[in-house]
C-alpha atoms as a PDB file:
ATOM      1  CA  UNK A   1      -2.930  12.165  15.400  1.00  0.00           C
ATOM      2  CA  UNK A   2      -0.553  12.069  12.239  1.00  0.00           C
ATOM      3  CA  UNK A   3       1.390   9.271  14.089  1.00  0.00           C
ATOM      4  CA  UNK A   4      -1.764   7.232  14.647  1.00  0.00           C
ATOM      5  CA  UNK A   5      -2.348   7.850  10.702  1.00  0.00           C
ATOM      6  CA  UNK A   6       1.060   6.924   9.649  1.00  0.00           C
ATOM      7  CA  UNK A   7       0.620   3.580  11.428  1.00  0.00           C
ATOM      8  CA  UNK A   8      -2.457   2.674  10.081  1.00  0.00           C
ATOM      9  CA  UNK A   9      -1.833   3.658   6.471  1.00  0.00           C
ATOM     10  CA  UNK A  10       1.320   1.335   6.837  1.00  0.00           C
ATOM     11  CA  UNK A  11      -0.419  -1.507   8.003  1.00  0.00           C
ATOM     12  CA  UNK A  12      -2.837  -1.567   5.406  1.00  0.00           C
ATOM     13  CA  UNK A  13      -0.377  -0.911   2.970  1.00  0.00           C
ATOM     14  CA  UNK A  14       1.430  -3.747   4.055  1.00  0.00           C
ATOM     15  CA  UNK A  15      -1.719  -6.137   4.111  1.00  0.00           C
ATOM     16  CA  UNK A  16      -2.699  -4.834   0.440  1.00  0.00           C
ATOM     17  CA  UNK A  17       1.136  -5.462  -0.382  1.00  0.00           C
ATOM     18  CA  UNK A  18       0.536  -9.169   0.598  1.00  0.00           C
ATOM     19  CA  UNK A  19      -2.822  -9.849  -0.776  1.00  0.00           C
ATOM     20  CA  UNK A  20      -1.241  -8.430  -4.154  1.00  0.00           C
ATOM     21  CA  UNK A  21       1.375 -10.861  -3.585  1.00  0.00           C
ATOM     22  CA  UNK A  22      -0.242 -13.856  -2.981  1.00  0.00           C
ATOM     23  CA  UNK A  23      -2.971 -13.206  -5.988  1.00  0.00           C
ATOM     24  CA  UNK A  24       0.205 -12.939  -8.462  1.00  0.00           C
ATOM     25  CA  UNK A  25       1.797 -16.187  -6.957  1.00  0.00           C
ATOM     26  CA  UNK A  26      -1.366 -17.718  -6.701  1.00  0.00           C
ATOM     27  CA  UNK A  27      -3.573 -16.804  -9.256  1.00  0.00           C
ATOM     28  CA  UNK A  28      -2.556 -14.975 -11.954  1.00  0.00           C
ATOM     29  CA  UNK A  29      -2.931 -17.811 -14.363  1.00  0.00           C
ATOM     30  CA  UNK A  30      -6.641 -18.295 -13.217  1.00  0.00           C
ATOM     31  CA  UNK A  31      -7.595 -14.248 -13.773  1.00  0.00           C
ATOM     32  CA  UNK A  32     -10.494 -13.217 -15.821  1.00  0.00           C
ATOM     33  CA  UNK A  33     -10.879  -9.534 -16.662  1.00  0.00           C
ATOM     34  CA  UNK A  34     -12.716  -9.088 -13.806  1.00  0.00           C
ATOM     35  CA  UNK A  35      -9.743 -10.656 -11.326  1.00  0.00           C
ATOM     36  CA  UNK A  36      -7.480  -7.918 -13.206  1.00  0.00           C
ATOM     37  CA  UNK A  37     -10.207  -5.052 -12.393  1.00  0.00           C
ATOM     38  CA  UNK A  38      -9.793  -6.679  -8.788  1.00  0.00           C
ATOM     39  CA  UNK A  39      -5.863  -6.634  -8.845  1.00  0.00           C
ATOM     40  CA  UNK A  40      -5.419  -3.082 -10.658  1.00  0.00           C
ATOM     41  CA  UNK A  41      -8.304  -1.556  -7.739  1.00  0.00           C
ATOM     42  CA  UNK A  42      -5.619  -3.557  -4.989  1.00  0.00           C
ATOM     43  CA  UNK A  43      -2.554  -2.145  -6.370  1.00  0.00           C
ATOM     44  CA  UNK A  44      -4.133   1.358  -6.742  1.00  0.00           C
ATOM     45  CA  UNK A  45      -5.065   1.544  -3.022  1.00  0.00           C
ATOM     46  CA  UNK A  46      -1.566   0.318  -2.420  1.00  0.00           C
ATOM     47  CA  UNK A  47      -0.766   3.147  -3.730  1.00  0.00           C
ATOM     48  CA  UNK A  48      -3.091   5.433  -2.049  1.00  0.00           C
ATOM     49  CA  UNK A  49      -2.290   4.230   1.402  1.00  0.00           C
ATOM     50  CA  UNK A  50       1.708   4.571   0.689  1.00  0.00           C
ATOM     51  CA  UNK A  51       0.887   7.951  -0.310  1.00  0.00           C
ATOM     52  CA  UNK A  52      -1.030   8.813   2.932  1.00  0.00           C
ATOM     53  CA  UNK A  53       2.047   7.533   5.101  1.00  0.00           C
ATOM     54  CA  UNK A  54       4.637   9.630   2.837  1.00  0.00           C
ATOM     55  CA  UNK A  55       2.208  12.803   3.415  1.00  0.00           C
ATOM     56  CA  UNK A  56       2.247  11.849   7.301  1.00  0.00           C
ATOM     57  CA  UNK A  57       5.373  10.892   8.038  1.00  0.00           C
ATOM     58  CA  UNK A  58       8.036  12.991  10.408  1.00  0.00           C
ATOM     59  CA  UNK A  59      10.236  14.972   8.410  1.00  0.00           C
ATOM     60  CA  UNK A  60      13.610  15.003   8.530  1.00  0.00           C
ATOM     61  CA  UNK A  61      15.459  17.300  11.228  1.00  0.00           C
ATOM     62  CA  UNK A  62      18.468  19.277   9.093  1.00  0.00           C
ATOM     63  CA  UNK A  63      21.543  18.806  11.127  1.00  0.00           C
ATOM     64  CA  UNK A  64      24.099  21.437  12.249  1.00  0.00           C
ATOM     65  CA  UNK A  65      27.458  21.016  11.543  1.00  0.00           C
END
């Protein structure tokens, strides 16, 4: 179940990532304050969801030397 959660949470992550993107390339210029409302509520569940797949990801096995 935490795998299935780690995969989604990076593919929406990585669609937010590109719709953040491509409003910045796009449309920055053309933003009123509710566009930056818009862009700071993106970026924040960028955040979210990159947070989520930290929380779930596998941890790192310590090696023996």
């Amino acid at each position: 179940m935490k795998k299935i959660i780690f995969y989604i949470a990076i593919a929406v992550a990585i669609i937010l990532l590109v719709n953040i993107i491509e409003i910045l390339v796009t449309d920055l210029d053309r933003l009123t304050n509710y566009g930056y409302g818009y862009l700071a509520g993106k970026f924040l569940l960028f955040v979210v969801f990159i947070a989520i797949a930290l929380v779930t990801r596998k941890p790192k096995k310590a090696s023996n030397k």
